[in-house]
Protein backbone atom coordinates (compact mmCIF):
# COMPACT_ATOMS: atom_id res chain seq x y z
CA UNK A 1 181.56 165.21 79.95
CA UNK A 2 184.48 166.68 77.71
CA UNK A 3 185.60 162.97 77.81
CA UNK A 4 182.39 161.55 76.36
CA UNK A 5 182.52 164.31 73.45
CA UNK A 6 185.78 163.69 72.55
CA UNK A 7 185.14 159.61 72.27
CA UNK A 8 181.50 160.60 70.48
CA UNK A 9 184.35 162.51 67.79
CA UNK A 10 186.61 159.84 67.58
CA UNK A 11 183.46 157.32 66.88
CA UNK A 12 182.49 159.66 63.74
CA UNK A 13 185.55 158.26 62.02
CA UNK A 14 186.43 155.74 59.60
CA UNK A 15 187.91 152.26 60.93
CA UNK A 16 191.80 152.29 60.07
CA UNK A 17 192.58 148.56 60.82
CA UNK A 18 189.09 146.31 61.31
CA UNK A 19 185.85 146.39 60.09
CA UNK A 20 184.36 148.43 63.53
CA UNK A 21 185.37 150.96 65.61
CA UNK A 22 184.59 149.92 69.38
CA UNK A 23 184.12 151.81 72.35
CA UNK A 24 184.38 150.08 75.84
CA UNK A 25 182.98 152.45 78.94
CA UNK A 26 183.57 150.87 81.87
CA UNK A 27 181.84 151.33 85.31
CA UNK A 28 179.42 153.59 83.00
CA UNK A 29 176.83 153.38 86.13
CA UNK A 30 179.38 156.01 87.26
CA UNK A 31 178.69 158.44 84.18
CA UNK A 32 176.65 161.96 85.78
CA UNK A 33 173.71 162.78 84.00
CA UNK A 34 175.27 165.77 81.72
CA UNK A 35 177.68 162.68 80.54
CA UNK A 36 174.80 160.29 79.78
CA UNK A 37 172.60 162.91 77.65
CA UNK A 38 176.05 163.99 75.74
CA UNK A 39 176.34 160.22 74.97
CA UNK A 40 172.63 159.67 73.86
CA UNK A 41 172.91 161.02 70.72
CA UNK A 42 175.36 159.05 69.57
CA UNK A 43 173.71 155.88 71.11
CA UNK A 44 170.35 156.52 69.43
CA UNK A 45 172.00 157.10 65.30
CA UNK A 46 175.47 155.41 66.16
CA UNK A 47 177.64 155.98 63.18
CA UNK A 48 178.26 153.12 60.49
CA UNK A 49 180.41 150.41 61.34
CA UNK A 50 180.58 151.38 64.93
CA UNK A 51 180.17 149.30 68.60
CA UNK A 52 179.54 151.10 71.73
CA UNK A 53 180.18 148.48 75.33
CA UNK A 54 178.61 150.23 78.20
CA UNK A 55 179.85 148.27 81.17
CA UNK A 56 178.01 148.84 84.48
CA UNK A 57 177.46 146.73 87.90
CA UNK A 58 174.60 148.86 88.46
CA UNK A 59 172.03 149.68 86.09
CA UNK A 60 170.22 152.12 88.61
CA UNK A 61 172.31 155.38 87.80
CA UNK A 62 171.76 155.09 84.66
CA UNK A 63 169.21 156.97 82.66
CA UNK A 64 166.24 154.64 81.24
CA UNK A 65 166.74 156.71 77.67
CA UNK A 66 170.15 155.10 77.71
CA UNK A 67 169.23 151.72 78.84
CA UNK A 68 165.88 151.40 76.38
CA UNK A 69 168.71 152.12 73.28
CA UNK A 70 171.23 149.44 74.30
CA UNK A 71 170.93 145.64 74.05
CA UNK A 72 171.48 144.33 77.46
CA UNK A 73 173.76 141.23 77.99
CA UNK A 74 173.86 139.96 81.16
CA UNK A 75 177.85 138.75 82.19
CA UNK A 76 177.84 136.09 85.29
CA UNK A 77 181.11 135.35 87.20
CA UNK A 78 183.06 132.26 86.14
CA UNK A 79 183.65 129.01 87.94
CA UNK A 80 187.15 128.21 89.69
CA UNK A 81 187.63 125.53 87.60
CA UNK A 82 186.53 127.14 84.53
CA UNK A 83 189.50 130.13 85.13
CA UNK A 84 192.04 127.61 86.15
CA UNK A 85 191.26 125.84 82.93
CA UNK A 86 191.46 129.14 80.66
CA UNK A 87 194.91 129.93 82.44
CA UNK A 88 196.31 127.01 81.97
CA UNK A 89 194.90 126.80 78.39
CA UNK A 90 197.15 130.21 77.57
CA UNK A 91 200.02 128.57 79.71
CA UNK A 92 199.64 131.63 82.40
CA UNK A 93 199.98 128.69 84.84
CA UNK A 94 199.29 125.24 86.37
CA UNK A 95 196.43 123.88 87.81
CA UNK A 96 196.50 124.83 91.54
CA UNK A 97 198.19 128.19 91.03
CA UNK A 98 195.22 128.83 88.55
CA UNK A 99 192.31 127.59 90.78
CA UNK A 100 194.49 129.76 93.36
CA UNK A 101 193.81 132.74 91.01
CA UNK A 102 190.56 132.03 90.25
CA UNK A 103 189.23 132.00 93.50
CA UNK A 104 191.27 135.33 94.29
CA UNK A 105 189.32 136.92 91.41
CA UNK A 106 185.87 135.99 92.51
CA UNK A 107 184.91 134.51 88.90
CA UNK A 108 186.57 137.73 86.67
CA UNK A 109 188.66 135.97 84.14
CA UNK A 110 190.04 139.03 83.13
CA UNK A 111 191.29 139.46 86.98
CA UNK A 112 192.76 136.08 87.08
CA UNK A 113 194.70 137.04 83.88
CA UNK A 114 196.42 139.93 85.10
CA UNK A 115 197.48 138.34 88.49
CA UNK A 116 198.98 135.88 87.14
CA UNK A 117 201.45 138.05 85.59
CA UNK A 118 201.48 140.33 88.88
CA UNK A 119 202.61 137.65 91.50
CA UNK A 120 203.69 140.68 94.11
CA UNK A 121 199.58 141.39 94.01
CA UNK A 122 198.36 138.17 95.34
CA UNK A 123 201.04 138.34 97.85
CA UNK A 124 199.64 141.74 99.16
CA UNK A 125 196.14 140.12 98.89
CA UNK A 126 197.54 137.64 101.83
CA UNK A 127 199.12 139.59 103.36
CA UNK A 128 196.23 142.07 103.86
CA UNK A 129 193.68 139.08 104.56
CA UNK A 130 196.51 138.07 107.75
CA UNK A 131 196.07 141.71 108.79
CA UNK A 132 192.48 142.08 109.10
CA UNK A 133 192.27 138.50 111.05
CA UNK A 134 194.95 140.14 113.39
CA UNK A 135 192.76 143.44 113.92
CA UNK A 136 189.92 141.72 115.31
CA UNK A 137 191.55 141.14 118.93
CA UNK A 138 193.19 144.90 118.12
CA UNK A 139 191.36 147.95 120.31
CA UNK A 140 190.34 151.13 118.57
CA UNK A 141 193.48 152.62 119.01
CA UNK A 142 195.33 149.72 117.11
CA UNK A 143 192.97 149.88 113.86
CA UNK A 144 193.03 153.59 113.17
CA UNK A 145 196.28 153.74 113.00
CA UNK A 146 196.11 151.00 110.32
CA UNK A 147 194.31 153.24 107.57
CA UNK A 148 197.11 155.82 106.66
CA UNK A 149 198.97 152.55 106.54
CA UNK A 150 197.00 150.55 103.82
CA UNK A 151 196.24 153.51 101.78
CA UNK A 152 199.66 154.16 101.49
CA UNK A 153 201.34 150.59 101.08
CA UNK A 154 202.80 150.25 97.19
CA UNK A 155 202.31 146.55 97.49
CA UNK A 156 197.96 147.27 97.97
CA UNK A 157 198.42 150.04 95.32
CA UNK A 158 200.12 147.39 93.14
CA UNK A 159 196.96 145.40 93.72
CA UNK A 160 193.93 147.87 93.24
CA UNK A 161 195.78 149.25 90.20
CA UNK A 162 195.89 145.35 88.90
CA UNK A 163 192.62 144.65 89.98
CA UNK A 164 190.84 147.46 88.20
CA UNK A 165 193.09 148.19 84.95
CA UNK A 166 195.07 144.87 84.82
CA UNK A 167 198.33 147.04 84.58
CA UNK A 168 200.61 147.35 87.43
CA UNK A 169 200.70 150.59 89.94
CA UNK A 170 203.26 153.02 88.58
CA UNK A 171 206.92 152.79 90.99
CA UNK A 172 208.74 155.65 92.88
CA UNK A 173 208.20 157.11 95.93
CA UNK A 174 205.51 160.04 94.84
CA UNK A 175 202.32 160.21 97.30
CA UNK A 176 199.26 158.10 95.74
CA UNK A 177 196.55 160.24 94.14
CA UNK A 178 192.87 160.34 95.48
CA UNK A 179 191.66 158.19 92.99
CA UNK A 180 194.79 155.36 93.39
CA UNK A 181 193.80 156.03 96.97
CA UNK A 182 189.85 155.87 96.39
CA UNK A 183 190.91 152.22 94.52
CA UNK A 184 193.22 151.26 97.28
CA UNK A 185 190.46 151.40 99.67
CA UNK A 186 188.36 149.67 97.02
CA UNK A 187 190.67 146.80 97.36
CA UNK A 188 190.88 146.99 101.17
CA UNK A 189 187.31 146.43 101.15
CA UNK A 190 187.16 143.36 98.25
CA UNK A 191 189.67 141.97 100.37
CA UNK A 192 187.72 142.43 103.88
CA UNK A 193 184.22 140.96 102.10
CA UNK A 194 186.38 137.88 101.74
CA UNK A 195 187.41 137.70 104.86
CA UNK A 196 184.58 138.01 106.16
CA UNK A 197 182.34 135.55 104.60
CA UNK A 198 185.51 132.94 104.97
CA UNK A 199 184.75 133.65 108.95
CA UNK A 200 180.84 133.63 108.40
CA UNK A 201 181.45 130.16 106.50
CA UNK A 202 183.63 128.59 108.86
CA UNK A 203 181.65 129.86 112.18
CA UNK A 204 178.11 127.71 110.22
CA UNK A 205 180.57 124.65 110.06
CA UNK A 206 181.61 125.14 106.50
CA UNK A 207 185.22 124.92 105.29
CA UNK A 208 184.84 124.24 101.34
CA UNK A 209 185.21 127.07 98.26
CA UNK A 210 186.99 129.58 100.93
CA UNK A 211 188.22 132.71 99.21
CA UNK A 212 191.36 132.52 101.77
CA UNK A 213 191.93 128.61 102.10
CA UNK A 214 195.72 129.07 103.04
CA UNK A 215 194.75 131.09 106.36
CA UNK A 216 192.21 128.67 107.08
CA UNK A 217 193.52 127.77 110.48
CA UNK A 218 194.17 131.47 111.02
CA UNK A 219 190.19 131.69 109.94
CA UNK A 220 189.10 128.96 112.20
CA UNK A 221 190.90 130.05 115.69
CA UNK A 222 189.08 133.65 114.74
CA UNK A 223 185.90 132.22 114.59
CA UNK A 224 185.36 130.38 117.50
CA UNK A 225 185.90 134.05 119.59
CA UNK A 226 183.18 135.63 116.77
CA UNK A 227 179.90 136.85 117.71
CA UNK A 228 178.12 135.64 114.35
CA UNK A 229 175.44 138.28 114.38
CA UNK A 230 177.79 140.83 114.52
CA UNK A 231 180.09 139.23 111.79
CA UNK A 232 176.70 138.88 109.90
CA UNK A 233 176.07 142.34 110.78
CA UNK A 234 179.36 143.45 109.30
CA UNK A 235 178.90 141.57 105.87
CA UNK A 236 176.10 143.69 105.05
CA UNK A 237 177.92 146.85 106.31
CA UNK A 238 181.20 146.05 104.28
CA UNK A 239 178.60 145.48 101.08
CA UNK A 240 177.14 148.73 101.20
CA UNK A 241 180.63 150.66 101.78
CA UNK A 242 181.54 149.04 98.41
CA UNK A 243 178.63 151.31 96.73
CA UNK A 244 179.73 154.26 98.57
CA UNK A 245 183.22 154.36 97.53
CA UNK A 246 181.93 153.90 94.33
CA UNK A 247 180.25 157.26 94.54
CA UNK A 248 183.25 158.75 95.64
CA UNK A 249 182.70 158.27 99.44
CA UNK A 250 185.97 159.48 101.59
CA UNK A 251 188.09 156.33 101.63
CA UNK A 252 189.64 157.27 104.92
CA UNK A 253 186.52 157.84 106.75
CA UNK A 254 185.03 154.30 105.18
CA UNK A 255 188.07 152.47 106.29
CA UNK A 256 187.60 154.20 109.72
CA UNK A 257 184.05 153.30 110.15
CA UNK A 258 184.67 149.62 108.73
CA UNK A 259 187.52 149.11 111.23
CA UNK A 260 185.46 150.21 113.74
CA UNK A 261 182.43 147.90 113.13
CA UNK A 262 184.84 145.22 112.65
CA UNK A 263 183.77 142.79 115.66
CA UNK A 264 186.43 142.20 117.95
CA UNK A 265 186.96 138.65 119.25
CA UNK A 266 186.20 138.30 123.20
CA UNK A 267 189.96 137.56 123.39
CA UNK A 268 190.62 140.99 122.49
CA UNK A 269 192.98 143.09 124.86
């Protein structure tokens, strides 16, 4: 709350540079309730010449005083081409590396834009995407081991840090925080949905728009060893851990109880 009274300050001042002063909250579905009501003042007589963006996945958790005082503008995901074209437009990169990017980012321009300057994060992407396909034929023992591992890995930090801020994890060798953590697992999850509905895709005798289309004939030896109610199963599962870690849920204990829903393949040791 001290965060939303020190913006609702700043707002009460003059523009220095443009014409408006604009506020972006993001993920403002995440705002408690104390937060909200300290921000619907300033929502209901904004000051002159000031914008206020509240950004939110979810309009649920958020009051309905807030919502009835905003104008709501509904933001759909992008098209692969339509992201490949923008990056290549700003000469971020070429065609395939673009649609590349823009299927990584699941239609976020803003994503695409910051992983194309962050190629170590699409690399950790893969390389977490190979890992999950390995788990599956992995026991119990095998996959909880794997947690400490991912939440820990500088490469997935790199990634959840790009992902959600567009700016690179900090280096050095200091122990991530709870909420780098919290985003790690995030990732680990984004990641996993791909993986997956690539699987789910595949298994129905699909093969076109896959999220991962350079492990494809990782994706399509997996599949054939899948039960496909239990990978449909899954999809919902992995969906609804999303929410929870975005109310704070342990990330350790989501990753455990994701890795062990995961289905295993009835090649599986």
């Amino acid at each position: 709350m001290a965060q939303v009274h020190a913006l609702t300050a700043d707002l009460a001042l003059l523009p220095l540079e443009g014409r408006f002063r604009v506020a972006i909250i993001e993920r403002a579905q995440r705002l408690n309730v104390d937060a909200q009501n300290a921000l619907l003042k300033t929502l209901e007589e904004p000051p002159a010449q000031v914008v206020i963006v509240l950004a939110a996945d979810d309009l649920a958790p958020l009051l309905p005083t807030v919502i009835s005082r905003c104008v709501r503008v509904r933001l759909g995901p992008l098209t692969t081409e339509q992201i490949a074209a923008l990056l290549v437009g700003r000469g971020l990169t070429d065609h395939s590396r673009g649609a590349t990017l823009g299927r990584i980012a699941a239609g976020r321009p803003g994503l695409a834009i910051a992983l194309a300057d962050q190629p170590e994060a699409v690399i950790a992407r893969g390389r977490l995407a190979a890992l999950l396909l390995d788990l599956l034929s992995e026991g119990r023992a095998r996959r909880l081991r794997v947690v400490s591992e991912l939440l820990d890995d500088g490469a997935l930090l790199a990634l959840a840090t790009t992902a959600t801020s567009g700016k690179p994890s900090p280096s050095g060798e200091r122990r991530p925080s709870p909420a780098e953590r919290r985003a790690a697992a995030a990732q680990v999850v984004s990641v996993w949905c791909d993986v997956a509905r690539d699987l789910a895709v595949i298994a129905h005798g699909g093969g076109r728009e896959l999220r991962q289309p350079e492990l494809f004939d990782a994706l399509k030896s997996a599949s054939t060893h899948l039960d496909t109610r239990a990978l449909t199963g899954f999809l919902a599962r992995v969906d609804a851990m999303s929410g929870a870690l975005d109310a704070y849920a342990n990330p350790e204990l989501a990753l455990d109880a994701l890795l062990l829903a995961w289905p295993s393949s009835d090649v599986a040791a």
